[in-house]
Structure formats: C-alpha cells, structure tokens
C-alpha atoms as a PDB file:
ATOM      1  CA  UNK A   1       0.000   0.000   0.000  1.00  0.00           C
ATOM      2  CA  UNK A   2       0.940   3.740  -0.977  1.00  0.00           C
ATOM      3  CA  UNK A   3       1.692   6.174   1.585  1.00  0.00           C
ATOM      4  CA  UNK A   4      -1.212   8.952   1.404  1.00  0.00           C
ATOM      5  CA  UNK A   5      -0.555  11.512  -1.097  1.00  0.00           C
ATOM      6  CA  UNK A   6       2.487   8.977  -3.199  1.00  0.00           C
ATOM      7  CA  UNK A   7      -0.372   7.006  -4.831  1.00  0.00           C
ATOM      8  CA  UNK A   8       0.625   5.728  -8.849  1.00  0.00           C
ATOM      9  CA  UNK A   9      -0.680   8.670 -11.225  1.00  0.00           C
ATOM     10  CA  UNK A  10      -1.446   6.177 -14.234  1.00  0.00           C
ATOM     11  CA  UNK A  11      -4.108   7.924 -15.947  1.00  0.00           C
ATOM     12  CA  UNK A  12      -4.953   9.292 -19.216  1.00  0.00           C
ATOM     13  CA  UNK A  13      -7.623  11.733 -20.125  1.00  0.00           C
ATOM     14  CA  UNK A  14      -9.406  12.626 -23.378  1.00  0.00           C
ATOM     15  CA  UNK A  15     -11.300  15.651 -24.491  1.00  0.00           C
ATOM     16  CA  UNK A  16     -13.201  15.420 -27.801  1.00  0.00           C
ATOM     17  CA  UNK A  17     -15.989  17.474 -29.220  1.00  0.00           C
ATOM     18  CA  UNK A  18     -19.223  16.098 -29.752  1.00  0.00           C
ATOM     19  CA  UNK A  19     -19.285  15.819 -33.176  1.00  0.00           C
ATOM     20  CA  UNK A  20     -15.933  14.892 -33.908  1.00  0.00           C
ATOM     21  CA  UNK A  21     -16.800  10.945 -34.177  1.00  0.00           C
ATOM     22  CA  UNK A  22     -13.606   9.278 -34.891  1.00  0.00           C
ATOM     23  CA  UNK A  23     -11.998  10.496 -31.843  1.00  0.00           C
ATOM     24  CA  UNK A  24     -15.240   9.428 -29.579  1.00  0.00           C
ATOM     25  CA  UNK A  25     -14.831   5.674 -31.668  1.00  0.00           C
ATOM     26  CA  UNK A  26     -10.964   5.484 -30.948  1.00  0.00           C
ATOM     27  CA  UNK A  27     -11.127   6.651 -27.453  1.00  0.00           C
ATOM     28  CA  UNK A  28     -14.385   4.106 -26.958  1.00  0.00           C
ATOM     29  CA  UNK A  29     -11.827   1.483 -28.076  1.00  0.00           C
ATOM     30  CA  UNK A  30      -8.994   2.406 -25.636  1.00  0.00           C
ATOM     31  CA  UNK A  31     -10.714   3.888 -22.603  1.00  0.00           C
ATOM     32  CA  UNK A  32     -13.809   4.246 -20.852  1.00  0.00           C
ATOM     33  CA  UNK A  33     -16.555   7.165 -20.705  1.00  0.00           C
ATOM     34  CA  UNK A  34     -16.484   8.556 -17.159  1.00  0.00           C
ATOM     35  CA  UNK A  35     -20.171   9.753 -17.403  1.00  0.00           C
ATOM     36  CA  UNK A  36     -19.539  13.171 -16.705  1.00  0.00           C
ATOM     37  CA  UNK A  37     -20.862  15.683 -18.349  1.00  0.00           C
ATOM     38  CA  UNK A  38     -19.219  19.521 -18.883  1.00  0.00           C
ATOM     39  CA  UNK A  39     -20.787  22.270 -19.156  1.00  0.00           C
ATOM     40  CA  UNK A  40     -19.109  26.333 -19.379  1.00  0.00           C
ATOM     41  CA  UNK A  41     -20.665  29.729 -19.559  1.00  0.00           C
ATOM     42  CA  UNK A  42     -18.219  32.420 -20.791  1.00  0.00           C
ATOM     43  CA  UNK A  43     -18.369  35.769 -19.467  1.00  0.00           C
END
C-alpha cells in the first residue's frame, strides 16, 4: 500500500468534441466514458 498523497498517477484523459466521431470511436476502443458531463458559460 501507498503512503497517502504517493499514490501511482497512471491515468490518461481525453477531451473530444461532440461531433468529432472518430476520436469518440478510438477513445471508446482504448478507454472508458467517465459519465460526466461539462458544461461552461463564458463571461
């Protein structure tokens, strides 16, 4: 077990836009959708 706070940082995230559908069908192939949603409002 990992002392708190020296825990493995293996991870790789993804951002793709909604419509751009080859990214969302490689990234289905090598990962796995979180289920979060983001939402922004500029000012």
């Amino acid at each position: 077990m990992s002392a708190p706070g020296k825990r493995a940082r293996n991870r790789v995230y993804w951002l793709a836009h909604e419509t751009n559908h080859t990214a969302m069908q490689l990234y289905d192939k090598v990962g796995e959708k979180s289920g979060f949603v983001v939402y922004r409002k500029m000012f």
